[in-house]
C-alpha atoms as a PDB file:
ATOM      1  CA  UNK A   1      13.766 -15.150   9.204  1.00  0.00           C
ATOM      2  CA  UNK A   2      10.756 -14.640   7.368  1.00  0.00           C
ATOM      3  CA  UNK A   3       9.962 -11.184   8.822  1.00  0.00           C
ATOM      4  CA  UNK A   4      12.977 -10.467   8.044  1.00  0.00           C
ATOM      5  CA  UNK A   5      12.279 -10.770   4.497  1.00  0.00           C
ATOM      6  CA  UNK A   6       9.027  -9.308   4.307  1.00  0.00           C
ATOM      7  CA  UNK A   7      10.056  -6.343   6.759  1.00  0.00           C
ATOM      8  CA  UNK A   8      13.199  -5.840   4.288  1.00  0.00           C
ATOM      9  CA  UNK A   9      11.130  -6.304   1.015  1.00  0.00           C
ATOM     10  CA  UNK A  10       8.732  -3.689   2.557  1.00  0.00           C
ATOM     11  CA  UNK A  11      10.986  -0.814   3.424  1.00  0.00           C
ATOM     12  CA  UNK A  12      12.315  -0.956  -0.078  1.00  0.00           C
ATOM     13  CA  UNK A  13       8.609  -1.520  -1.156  1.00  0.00           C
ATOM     14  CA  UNK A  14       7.868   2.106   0.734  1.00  0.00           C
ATOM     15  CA  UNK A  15      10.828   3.868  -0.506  1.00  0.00           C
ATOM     16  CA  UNK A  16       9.801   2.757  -3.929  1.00  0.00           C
ATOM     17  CA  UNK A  17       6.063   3.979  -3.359  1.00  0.00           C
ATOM     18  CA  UNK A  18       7.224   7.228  -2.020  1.00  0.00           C
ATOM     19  CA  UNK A  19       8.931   8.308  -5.293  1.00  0.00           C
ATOM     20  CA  UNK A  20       6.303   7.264  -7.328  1.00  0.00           C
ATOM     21  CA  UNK A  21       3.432   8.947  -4.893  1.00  0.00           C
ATOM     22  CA  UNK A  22       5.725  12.089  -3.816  1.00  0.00           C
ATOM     23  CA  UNK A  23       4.412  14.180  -7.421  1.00  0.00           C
ATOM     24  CA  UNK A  24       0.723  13.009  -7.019  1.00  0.00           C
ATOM     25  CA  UNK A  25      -1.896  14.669  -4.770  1.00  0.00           C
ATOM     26  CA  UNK A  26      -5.272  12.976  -3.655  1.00  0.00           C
ATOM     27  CA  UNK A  27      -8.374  13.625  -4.633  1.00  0.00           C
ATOM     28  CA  UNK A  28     -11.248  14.024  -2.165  1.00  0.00           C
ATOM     29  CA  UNK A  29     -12.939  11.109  -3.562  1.00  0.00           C
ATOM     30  CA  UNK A  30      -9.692   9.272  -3.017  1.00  0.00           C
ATOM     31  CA  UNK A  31      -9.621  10.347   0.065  1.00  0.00           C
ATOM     32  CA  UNK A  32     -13.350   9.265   1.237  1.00  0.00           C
ATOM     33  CA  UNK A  33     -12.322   5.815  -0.149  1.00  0.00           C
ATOM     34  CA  UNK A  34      -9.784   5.314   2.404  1.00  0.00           C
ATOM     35  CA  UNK A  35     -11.950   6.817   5.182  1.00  0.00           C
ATOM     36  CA  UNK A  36     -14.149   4.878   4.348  1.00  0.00           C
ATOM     37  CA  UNK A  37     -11.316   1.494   4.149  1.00  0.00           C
ATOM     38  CA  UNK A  38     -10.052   2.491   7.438  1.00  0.00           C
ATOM     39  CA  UNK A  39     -13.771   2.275   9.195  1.00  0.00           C
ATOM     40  CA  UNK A  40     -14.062  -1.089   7.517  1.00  0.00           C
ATOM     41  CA  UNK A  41     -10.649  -2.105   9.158  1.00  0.00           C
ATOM     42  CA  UNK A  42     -11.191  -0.938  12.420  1.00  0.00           C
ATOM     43  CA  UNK A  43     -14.776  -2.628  12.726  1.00  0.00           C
ATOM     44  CA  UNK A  44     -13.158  -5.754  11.993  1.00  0.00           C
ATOM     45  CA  UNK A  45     -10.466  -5.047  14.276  1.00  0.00           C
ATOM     46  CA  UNK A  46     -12.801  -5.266  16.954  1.00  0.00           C
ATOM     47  CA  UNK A  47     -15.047  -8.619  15.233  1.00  0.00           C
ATOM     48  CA  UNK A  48     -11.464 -10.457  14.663  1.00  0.00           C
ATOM     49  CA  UNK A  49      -9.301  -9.560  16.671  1.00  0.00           C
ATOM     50  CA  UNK A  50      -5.100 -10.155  15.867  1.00  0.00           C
ATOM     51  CA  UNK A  51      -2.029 -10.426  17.306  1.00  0.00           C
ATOM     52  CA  UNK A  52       1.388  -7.819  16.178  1.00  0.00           C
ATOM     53  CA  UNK A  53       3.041 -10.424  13.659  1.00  0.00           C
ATOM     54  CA  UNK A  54      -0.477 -11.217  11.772  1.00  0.00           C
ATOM     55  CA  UNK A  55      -1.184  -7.274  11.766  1.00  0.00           C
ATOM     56  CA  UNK A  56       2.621  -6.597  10.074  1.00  0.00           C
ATOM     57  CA  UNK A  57       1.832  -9.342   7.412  1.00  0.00           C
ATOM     58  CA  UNK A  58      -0.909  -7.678   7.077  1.00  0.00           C
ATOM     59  CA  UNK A  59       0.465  -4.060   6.049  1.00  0.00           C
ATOM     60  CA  UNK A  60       3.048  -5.796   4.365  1.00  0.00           C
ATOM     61  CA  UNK A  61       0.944  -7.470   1.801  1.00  0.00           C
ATOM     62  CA  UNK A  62      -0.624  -4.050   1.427  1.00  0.00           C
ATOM     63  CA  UNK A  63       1.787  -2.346   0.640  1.00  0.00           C
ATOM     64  CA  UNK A  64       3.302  -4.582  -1.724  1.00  0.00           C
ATOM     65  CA  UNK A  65      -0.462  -4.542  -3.553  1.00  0.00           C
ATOM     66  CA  UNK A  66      -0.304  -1.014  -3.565  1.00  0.00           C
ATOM     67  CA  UNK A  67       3.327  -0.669  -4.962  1.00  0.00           C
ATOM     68  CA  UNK A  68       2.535  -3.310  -7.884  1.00  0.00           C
ATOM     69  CA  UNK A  69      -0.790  -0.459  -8.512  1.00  0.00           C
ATOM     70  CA  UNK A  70       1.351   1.946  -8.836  1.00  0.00           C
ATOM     71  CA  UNK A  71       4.326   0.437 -10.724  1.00  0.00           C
ATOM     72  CA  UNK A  72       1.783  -0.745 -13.118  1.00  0.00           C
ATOM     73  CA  UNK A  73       0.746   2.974 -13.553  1.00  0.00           C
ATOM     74  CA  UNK A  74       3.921   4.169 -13.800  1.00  0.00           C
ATOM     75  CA  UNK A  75       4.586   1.911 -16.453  1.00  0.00           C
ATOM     76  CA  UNK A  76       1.590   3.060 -18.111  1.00  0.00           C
ATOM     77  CA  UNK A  77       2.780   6.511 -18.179  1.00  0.00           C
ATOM     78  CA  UNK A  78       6.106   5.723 -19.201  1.00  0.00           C
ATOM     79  CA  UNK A  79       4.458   4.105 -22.236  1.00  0.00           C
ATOM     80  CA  UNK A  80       2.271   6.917 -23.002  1.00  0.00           C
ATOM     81  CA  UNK A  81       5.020   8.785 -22.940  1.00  0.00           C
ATOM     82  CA  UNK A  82       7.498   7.151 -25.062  1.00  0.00           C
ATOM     83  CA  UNK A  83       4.698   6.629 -27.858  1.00  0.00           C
END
């Protein structure tokens, strides 16, 4: 049941994320940071490890860091823009 949840609370998470990303474009330093995250990720893979559910809690939780990042900027710019 609580996959469920989580897998529920991350689709709308990602549909969420996808409106607020679909207007912004990376930058190449952007992009070398998550190169660089992903090489990090992968060499711990291979140190630790994990099994399918721990993974998907995993991507879960960072995606629902990422969406509160980018709510918080959106509500930044909604601010900005209202002053």
């Amino acid at each position: 049941m609580k996959i469920l949840t989580r897998i529920s609370i991350l689709t709308a998470i990602l549909a969420f994320s996808l409106f607020l990303a679909g207007c912004q474009e990376e930058g190449p330093v952007e992009k070398a940071g998550e190169k660089i995250d992903e090489a990090v990720e992968n060499v711990e893979e291979k140190i630790n490890p994990q099994g399918p559910a721990e993974e998907a809690g995993e991507k879960i939780d960072e995606a629902v860091e990422k969406t509160k990042e980018e709510a918080s900027d959106a509500k930044k710019k909604i601010e900005e823009s209202v002053k």
